[in-house]
C-alpha atoms as a PDB file:
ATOM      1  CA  UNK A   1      18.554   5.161  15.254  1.00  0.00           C
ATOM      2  CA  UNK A   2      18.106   8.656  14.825  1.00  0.00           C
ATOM      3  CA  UNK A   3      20.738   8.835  11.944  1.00  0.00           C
ATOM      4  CA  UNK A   4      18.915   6.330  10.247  1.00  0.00           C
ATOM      5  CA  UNK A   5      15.453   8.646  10.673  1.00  0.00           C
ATOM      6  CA  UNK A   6      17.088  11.670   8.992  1.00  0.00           C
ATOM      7  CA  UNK A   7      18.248   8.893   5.783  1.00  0.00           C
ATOM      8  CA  UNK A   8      14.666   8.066   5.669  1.00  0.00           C
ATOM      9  CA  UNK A   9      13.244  11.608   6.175  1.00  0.00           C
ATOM     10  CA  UNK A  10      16.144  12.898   3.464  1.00  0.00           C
ATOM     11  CA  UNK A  11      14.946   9.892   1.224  1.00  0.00           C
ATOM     12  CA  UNK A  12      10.876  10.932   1.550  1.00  0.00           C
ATOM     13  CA  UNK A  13      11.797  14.947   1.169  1.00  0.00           C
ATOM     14  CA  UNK A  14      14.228  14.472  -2.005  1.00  0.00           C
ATOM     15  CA  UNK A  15      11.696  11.723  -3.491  1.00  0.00           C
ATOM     16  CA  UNK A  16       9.079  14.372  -3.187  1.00  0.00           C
ATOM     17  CA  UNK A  17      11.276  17.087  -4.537  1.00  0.00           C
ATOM     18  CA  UNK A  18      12.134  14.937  -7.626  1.00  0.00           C
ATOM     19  CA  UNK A  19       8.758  14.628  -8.458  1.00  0.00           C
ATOM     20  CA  UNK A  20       7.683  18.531  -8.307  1.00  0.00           C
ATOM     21  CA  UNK A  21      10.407  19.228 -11.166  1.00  0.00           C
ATOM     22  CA  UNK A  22       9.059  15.771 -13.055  1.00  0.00           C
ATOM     23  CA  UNK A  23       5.635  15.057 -12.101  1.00  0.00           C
ATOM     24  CA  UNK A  24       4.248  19.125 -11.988  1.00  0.00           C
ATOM     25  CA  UNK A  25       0.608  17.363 -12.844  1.00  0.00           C
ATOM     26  CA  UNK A  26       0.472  16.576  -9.269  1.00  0.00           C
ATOM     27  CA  UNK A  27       1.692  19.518  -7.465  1.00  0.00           C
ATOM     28  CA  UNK A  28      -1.205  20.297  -5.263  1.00  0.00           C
ATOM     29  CA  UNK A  29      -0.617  16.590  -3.864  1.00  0.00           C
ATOM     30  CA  UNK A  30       2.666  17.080  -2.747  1.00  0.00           C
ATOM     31  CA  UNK A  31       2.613  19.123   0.332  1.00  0.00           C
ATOM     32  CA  UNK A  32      -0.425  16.877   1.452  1.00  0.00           C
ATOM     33  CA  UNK A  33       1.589  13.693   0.878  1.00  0.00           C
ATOM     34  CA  UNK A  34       5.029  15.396   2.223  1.00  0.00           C
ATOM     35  CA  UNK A  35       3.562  15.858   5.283  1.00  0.00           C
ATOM     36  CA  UNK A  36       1.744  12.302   5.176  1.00  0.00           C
ATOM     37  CA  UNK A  37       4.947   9.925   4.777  1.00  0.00           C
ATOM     38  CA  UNK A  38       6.803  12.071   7.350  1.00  0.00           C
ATOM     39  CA  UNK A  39       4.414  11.911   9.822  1.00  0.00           C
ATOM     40  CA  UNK A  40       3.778   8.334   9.569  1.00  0.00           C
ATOM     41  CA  UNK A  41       7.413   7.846  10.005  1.00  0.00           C
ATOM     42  CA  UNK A  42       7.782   9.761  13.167  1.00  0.00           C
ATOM     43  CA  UNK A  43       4.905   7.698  14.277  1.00  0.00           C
ATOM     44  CA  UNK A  44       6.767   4.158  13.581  1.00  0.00           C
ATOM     45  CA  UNK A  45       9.374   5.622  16.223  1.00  0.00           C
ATOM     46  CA  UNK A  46       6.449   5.572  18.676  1.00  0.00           C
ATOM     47  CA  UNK A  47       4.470   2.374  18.101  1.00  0.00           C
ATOM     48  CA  UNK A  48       3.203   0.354  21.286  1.00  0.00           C
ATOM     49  CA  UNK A  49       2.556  -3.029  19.399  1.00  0.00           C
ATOM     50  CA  UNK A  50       2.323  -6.645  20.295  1.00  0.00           C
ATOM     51  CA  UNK A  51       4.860  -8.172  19.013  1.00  0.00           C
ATOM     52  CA  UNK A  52       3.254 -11.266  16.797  1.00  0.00           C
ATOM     53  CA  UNK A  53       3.469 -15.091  17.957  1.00  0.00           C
ATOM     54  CA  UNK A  54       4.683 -17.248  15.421  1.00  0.00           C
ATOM     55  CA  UNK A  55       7.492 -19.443  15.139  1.00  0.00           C
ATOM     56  CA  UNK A  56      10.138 -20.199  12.718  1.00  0.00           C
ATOM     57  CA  UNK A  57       8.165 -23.826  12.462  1.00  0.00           C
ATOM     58  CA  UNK A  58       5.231 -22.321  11.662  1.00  0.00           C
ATOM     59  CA  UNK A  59       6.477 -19.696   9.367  1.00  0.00           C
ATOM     60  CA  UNK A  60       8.076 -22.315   7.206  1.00  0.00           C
ATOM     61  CA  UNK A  61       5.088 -24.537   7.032  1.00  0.00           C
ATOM     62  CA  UNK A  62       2.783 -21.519   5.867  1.00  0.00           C
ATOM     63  CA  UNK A  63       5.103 -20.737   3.566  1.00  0.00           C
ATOM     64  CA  UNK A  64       5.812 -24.116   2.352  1.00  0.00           C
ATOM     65  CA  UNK A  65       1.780 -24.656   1.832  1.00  0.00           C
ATOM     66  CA  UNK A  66       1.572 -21.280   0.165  1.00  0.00           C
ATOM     67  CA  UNK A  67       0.157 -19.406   3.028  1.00  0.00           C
ATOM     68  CA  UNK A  68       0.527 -16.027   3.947  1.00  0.00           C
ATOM     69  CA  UNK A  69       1.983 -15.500   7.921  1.00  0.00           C
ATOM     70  CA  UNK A  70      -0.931 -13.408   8.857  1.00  0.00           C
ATOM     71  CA  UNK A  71      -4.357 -12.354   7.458  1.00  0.00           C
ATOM     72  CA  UNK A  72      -5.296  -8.642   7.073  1.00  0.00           C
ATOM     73  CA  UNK A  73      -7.286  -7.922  10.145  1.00  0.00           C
ATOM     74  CA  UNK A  74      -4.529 -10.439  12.433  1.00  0.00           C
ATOM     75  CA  UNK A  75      -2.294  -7.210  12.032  1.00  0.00           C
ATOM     76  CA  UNK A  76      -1.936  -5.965  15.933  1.00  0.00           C
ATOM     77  CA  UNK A  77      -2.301  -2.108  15.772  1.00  0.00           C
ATOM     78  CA  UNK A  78      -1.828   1.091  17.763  1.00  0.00           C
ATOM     79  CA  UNK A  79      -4.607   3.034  17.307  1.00  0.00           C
ATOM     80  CA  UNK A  80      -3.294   6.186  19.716  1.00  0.00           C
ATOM     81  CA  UNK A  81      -0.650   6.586  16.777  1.00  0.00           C
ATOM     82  CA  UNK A  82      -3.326   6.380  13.944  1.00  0.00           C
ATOM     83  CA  UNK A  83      -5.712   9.072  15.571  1.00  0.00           C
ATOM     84  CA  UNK A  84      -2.242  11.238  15.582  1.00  0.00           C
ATOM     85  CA  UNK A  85      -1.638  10.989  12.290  1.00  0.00           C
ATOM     86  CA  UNK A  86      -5.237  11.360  11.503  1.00  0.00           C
ATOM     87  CA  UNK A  87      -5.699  14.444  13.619  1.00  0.00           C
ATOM     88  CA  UNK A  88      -2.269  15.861  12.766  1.00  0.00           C
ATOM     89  CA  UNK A  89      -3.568  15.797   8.906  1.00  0.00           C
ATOM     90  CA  UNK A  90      -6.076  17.471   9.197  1.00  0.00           C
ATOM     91  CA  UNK A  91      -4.250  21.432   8.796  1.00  0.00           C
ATOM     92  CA  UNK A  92      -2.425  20.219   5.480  1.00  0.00           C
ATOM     93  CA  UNK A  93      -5.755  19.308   3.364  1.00  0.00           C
ATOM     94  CA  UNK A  94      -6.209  21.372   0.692  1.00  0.00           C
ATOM     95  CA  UNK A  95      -8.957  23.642   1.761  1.00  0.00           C
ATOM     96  CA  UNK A  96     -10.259  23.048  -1.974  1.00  0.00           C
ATOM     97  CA  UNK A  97     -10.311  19.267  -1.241  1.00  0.00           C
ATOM     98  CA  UNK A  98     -13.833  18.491   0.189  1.00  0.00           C
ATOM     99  CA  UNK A  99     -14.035  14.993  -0.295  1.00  0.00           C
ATOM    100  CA  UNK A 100     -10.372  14.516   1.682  1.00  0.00           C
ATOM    101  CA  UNK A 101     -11.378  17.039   4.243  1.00  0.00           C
ATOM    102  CA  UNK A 102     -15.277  16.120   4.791  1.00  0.00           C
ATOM    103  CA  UNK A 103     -13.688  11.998   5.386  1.00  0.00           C
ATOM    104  CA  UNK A 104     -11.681  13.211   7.668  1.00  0.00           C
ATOM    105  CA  UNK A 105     -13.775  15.468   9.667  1.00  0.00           C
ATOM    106  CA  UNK A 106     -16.224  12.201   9.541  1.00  0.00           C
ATOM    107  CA  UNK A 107     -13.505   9.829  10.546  1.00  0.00           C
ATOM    108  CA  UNK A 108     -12.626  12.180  13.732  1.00  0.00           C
ATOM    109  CA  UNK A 109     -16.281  12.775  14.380  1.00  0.00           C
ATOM    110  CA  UNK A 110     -17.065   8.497  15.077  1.00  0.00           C
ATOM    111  CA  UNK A 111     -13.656   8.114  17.146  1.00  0.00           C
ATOM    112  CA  UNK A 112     -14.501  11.331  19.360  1.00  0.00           C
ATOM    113  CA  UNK A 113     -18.402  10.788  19.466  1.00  0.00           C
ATOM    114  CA  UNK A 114     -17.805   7.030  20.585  1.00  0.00           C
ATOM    115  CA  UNK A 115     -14.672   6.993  22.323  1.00  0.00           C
ATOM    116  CA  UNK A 116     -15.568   3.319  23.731  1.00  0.00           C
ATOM    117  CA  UNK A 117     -15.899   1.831  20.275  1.00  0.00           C
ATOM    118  CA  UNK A 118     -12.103   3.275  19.247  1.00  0.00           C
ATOM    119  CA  UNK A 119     -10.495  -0.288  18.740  1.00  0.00           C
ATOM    120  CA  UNK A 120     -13.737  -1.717  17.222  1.00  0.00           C
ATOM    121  CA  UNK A 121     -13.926   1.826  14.624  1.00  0.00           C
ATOM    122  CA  UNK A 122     -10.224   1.275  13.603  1.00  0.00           C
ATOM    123  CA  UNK A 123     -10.087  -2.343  13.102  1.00  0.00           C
ATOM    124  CA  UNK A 124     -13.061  -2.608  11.153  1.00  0.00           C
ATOM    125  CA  UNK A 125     -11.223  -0.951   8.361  1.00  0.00           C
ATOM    126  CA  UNK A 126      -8.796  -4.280   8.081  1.00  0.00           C
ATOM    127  CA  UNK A 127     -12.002  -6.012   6.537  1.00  0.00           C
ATOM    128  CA  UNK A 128     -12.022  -6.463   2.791  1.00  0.00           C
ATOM    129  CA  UNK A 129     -15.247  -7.820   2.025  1.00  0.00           C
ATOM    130  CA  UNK A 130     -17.600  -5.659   3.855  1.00  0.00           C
ATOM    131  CA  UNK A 131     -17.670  -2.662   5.447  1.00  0.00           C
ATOM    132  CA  UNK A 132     -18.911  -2.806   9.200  1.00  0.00           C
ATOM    133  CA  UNK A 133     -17.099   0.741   9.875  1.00  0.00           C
ATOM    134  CA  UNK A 134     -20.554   2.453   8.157  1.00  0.00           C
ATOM    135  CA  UNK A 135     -22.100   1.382  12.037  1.00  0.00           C
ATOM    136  CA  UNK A 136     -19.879   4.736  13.254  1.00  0.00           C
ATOM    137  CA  UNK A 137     -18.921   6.663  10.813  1.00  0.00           C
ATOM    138  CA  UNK A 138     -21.354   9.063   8.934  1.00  0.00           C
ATOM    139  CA  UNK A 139     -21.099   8.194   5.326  1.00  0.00           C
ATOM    140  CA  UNK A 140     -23.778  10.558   3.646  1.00  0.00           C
ATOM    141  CA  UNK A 141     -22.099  11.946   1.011  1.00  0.00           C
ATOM    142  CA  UNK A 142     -19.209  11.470   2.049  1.00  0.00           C
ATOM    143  CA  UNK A 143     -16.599  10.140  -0.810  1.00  0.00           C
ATOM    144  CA  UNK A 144     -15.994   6.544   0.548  1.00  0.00           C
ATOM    145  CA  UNK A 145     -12.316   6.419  -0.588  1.00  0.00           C
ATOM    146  CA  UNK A 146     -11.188   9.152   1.302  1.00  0.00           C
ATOM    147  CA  UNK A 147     -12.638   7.518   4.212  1.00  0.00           C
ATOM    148  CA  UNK A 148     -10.254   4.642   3.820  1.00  0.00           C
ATOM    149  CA  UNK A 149      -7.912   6.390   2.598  1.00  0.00           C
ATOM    150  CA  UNK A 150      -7.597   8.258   5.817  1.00  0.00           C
ATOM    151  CA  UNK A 151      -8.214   4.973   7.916  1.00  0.00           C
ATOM    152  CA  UNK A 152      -5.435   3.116   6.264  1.00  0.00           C
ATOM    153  CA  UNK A 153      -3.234   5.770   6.615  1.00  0.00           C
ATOM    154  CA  UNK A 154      -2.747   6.228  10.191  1.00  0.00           C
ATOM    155  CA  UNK A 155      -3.365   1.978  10.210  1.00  0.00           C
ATOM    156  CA  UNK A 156      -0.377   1.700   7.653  1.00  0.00           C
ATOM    157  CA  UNK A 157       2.549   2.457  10.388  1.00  0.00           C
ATOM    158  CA  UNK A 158       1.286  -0.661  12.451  1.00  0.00           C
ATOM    159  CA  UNK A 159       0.519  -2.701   9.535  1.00  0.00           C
ATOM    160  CA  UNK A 160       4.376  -1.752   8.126  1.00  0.00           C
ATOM    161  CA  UNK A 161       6.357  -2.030  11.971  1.00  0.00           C
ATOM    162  CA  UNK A 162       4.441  -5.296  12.275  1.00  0.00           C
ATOM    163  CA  UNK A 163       5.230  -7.073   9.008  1.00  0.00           C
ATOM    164  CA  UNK A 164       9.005  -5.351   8.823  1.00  0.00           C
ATOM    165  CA  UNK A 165       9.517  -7.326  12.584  1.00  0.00           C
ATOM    166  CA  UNK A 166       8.388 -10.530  11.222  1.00  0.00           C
ATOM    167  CA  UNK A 167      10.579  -9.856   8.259  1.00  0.00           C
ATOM    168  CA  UNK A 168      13.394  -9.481  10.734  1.00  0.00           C
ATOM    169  CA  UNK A 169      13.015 -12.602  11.699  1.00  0.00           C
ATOM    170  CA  UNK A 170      11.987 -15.081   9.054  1.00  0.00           C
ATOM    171  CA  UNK A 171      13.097 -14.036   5.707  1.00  0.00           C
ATOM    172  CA  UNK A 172      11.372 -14.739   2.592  1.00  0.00           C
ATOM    173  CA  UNK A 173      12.727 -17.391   1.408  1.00  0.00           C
ATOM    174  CA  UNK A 174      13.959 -17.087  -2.634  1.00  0.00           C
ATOM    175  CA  UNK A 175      11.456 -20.297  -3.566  1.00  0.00           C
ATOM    176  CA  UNK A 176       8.498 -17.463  -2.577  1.00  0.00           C
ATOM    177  CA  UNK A 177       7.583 -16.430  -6.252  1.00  0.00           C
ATOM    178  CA  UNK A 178       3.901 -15.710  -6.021  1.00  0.00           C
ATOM    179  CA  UNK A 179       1.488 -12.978  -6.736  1.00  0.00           C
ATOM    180  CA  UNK A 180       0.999 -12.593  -3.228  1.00  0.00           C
ATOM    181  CA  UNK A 181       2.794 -10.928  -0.034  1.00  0.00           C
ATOM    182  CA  UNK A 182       4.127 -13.455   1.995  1.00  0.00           C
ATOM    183  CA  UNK A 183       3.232 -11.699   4.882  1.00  0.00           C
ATOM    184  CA  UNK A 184      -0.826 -10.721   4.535  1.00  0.00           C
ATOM    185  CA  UNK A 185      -1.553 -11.820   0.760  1.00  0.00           C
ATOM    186  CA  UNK A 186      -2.132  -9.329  -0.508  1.00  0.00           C
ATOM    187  CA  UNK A 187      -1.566  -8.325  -4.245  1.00  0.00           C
ATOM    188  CA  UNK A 188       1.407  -5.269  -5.007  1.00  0.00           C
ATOM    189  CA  UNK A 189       0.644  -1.811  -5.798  1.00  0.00           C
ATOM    190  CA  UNK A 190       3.583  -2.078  -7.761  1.00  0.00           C
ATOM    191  CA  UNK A 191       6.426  -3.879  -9.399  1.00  0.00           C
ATOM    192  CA  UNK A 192       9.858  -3.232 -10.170  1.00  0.00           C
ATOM    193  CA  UNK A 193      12.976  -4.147 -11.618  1.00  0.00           C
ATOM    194  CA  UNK A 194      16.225  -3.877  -9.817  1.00  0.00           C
ATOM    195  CA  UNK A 195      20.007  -4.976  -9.988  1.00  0.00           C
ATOM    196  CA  UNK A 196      20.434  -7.090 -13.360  1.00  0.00           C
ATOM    197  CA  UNK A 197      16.441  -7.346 -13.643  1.00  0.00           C
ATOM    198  CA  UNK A 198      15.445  -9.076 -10.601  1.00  0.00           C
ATOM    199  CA  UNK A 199      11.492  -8.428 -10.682  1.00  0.00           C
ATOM    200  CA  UNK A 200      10.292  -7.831  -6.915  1.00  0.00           C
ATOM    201  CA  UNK A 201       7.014  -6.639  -5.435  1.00  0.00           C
ATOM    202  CA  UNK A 202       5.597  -3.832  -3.400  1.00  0.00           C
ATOM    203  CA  UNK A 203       2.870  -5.220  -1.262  1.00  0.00           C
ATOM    204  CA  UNK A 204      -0.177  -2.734  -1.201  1.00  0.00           C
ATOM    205  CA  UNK A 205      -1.131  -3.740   2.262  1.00  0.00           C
ATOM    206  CA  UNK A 206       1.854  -3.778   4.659  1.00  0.00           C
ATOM    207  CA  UNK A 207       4.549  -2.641   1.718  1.00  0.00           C
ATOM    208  CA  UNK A 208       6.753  -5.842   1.965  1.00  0.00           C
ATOM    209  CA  UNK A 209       9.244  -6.843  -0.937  1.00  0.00           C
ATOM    210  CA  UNK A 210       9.139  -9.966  -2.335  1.00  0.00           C
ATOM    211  CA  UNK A 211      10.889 -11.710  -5.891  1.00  0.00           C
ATOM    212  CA  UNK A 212       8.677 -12.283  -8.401  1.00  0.00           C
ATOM    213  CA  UNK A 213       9.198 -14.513 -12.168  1.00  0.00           C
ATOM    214  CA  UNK A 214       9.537 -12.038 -15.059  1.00  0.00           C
ATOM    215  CA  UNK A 215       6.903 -12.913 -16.753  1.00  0.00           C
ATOM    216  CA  UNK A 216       3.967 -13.404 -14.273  1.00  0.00           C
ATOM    217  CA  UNK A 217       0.573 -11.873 -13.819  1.00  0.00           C
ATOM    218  CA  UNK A 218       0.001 -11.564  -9.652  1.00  0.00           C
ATOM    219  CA  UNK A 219      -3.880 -11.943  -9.940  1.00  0.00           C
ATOM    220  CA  UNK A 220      -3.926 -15.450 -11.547  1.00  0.00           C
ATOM    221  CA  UNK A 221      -0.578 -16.089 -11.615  1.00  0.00           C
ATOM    222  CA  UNK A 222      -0.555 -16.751 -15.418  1.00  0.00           C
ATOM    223  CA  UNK A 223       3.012 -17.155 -16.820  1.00  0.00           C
ATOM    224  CA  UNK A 224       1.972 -17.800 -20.459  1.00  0.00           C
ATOM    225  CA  UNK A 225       3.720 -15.042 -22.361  1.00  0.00           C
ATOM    226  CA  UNK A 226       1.226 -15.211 -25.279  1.00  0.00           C
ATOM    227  CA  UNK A 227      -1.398 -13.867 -22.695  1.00  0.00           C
ATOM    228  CA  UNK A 228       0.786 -11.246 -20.958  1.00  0.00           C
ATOM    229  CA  UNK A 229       1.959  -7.684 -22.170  1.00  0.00           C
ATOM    230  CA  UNK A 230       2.196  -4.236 -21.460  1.00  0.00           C
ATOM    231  CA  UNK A 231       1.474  -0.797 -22.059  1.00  0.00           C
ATOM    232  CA  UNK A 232       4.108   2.177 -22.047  1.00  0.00           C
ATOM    233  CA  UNK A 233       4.092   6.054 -22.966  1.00  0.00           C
ATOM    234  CA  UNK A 234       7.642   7.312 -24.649  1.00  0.00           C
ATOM    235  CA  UNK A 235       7.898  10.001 -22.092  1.00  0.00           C
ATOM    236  CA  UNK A 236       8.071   7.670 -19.475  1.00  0.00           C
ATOM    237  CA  UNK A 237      10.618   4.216 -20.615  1.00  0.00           C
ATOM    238  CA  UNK A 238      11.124   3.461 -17.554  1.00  0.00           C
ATOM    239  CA  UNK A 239       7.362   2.637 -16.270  1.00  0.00           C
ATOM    240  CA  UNK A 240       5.262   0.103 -18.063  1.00  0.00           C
ATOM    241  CA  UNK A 241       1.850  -0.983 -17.386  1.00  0.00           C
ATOM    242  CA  UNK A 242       1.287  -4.535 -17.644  1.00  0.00           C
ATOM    243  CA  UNK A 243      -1.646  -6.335 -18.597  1.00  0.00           C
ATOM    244  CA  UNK A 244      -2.925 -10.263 -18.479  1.00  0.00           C
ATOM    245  CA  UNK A 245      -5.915 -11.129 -21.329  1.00  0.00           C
ATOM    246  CA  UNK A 246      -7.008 -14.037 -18.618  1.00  0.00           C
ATOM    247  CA  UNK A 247      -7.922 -11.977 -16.122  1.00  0.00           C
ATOM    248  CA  UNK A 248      -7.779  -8.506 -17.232  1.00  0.00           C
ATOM    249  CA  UNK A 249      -6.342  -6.803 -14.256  1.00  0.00           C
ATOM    250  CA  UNK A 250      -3.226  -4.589 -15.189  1.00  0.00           C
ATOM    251  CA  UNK A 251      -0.418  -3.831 -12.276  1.00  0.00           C
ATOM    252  CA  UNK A 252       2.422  -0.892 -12.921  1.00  0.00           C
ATOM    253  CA  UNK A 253       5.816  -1.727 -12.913  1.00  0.00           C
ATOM    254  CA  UNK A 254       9.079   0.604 -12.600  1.00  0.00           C
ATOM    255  CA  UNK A 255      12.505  -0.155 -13.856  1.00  0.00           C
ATOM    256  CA  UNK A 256      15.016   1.845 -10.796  1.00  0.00           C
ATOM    257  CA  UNK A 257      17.661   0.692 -11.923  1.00  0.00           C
ATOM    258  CA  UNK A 258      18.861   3.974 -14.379  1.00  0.00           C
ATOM    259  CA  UNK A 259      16.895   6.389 -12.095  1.00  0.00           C
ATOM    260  CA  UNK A 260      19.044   8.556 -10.141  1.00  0.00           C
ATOM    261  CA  UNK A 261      16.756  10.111  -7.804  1.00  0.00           C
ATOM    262  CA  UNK A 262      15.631   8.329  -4.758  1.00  0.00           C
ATOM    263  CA  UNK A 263      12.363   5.782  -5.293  1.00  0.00           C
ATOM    264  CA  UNK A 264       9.898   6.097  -2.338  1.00  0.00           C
ATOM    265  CA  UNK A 265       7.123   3.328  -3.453  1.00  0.00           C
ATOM    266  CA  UNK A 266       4.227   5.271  -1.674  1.00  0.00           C
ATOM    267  CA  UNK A 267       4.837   8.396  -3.571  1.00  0.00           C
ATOM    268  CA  UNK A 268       4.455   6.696  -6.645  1.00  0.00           C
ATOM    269  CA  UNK A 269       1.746   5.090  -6.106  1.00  0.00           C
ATOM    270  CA  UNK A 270       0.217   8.588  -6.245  1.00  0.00           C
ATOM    271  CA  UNK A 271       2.625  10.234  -9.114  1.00  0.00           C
ATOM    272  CA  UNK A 272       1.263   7.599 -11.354  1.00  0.00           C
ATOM    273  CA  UNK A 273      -2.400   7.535 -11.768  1.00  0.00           C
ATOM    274  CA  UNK A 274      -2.317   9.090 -15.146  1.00  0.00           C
ATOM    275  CA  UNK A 275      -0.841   5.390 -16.067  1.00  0.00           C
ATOM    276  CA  UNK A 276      -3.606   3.742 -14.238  1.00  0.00           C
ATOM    277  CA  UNK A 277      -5.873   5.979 -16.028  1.00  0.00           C
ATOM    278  CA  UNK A 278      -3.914   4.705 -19.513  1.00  0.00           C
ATOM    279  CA  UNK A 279      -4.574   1.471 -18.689  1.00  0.00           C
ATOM    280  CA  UNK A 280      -7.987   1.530 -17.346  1.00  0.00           C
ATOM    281  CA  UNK A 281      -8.786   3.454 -20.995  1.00  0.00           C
ATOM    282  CA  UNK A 282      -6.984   0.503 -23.013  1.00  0.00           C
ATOM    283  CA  UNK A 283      -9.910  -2.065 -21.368  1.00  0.00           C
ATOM    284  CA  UNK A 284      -7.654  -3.309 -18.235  1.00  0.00           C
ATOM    285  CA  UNK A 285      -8.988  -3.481 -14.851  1.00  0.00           C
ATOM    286  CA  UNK A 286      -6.986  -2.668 -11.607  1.00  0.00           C
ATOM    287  CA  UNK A 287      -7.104  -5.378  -9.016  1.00  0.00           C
ATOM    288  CA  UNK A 288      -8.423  -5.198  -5.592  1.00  0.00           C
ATOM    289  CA  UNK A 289      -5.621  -4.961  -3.082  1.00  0.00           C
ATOM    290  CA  UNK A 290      -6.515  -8.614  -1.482  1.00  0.00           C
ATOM    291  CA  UNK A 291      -5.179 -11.639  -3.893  1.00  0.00           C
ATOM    292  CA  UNK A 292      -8.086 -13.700  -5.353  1.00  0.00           C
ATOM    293  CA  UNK A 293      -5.903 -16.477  -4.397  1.00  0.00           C
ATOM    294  CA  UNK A 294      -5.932 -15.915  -0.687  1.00  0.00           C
ATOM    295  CA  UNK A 295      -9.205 -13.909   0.126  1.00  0.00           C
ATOM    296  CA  UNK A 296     -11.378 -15.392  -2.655  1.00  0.00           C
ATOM    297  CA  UNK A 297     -12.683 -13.160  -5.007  1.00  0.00           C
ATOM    298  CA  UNK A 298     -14.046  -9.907  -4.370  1.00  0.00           C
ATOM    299  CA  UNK A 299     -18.106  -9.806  -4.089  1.00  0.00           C
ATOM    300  CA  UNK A 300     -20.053  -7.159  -6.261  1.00  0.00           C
END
């Protein structure tokens, strides 16, 4: 166990140290996010989580139907270990970062101030289409992303533990090719290409891995090639950015199979918003992070 928390804490530190020499645009991120992913990990060695009741009948049949196992708020969560990562942030913000540091303050504020609403404050943030966590927390200029950002953060370990365990136990079957996670349905924060060009999926939600078809747009799962394409900068062959003219939404995608350093997914989600900005500039649209297919679209 513990040997197998210093690979993961060597893989997070080295990941991180890659991307200083590579990625110097986002330097000031880096101790912030360090501490972040290594924090969060110590937490999964802590979790108190109920373990999720499904069987291997029912897993099979929601798969078989196209189903996801669980929605987004069925996630069981500890929310002693998201207030510690939450509160255990808080001396790592950039003291030049208001709109991270004035979330969290908020975000501490509501779970202190209304200690009796904890559960209720914390699993409100699983919603998707509405956002009944504005009862508690003080939003008044207050940058609303940081707010979630910090929410899903300490939520993540749960969400990760809880969808690795059912993982563990029902694998995703190879006939799984959608847009979607398997697990929650939701859409990938990013793709990649592996071994001899597999195409697989990072889930934006609980960060399962699933196989996707090469050619394949996760929002409307559009396989015409005429429709599909991508963007790419020279300086960067090995990440693309591609697009679907049905829907317009745009998803990154990294080929590790040449990179020698280690790939930690989370990390570069952050390391590459200069290519979301790219392909937001080009006319494409990012996704939400709950599929269309599953959730319905998202209301304006």
């Amino acid at each position: 166990m513990k040997r197998e928390l210093d690979k993961q804490k060597d893989t997070i530190r080295q990941a991180i140290n890659s991307a200083r020499s590579s990625k110097p645009a986002y330097s000031n991120l880096y101790p912030l996010l360090e501490k972040l992913f290594l924090t969060q990990l110590e937490v999964k060695q802590e979790l108190a989580i109920e373990p999720v009741s499904i069987t291997a009948e029912q897993a099979q049949i929601r798969w078989n139907e196209g189903f996801p196992l669980l929605k987004r708020w069925e996630f069981p969560v500890d929310i002693s270990a998201a207030e510690k990562i939450l509160t255990s942030m808080e001396k790592s913000i950039p003291t030049d970062n208001h709109p991270l540091r004035d979330a969290n303050h908020a975000l501490v504020r509501a779970l202190t101030g209304q200690s009796q609403q904890k559960q209720a404050i914390w699993e409100s943030f699983m919603q998707h289409e509405w956002e009944p966590w504005e009862e508690w927390v003080d939003t008044s200029d207050k940058d609303i992303a940081s707010i979630i950002f910090w929410a899903r953060s300490g939520l993540r370990p749960s969400l990760e533990v809880t969808a690795q365990n059912l993982l563990n136990k029902f694998p995703v079957p190879d006939s799984w090719l959608k847009g979607y996670c398997p697990v929650c349905g939701s859409l990938p924060s990013l793709l990649f290409l592996q071994g001899e060009g597999e195409r697989r999926a990072h889930c934006s939600w609980c960060s399962s891995e699933w196989g996707l078809y090469r050619m394949q747009c996760p929002n409307c799962e559009n396989r015409h090639h005429e429709s599909l394409g991508y963007l790419y900068t020279e300086t960067e062959p090995n990440y693309h950015m591609h697009y679907c003219r049905l829907c317009k939404t745009y998803f990154k995608q990294i080929d590790v199979r040449e990179m020698v350093d280690p790939v930690y997914f989370p990390l570069e989600e952050w390391t590459t918003l200069h290519l979301d900005l790219l392909a937001q500039r080009a006319g494409w649209r990012q996704p939400t992070s709950p599929s269309p297919i599953v959730y319905g679209e998202p209301q304006n």
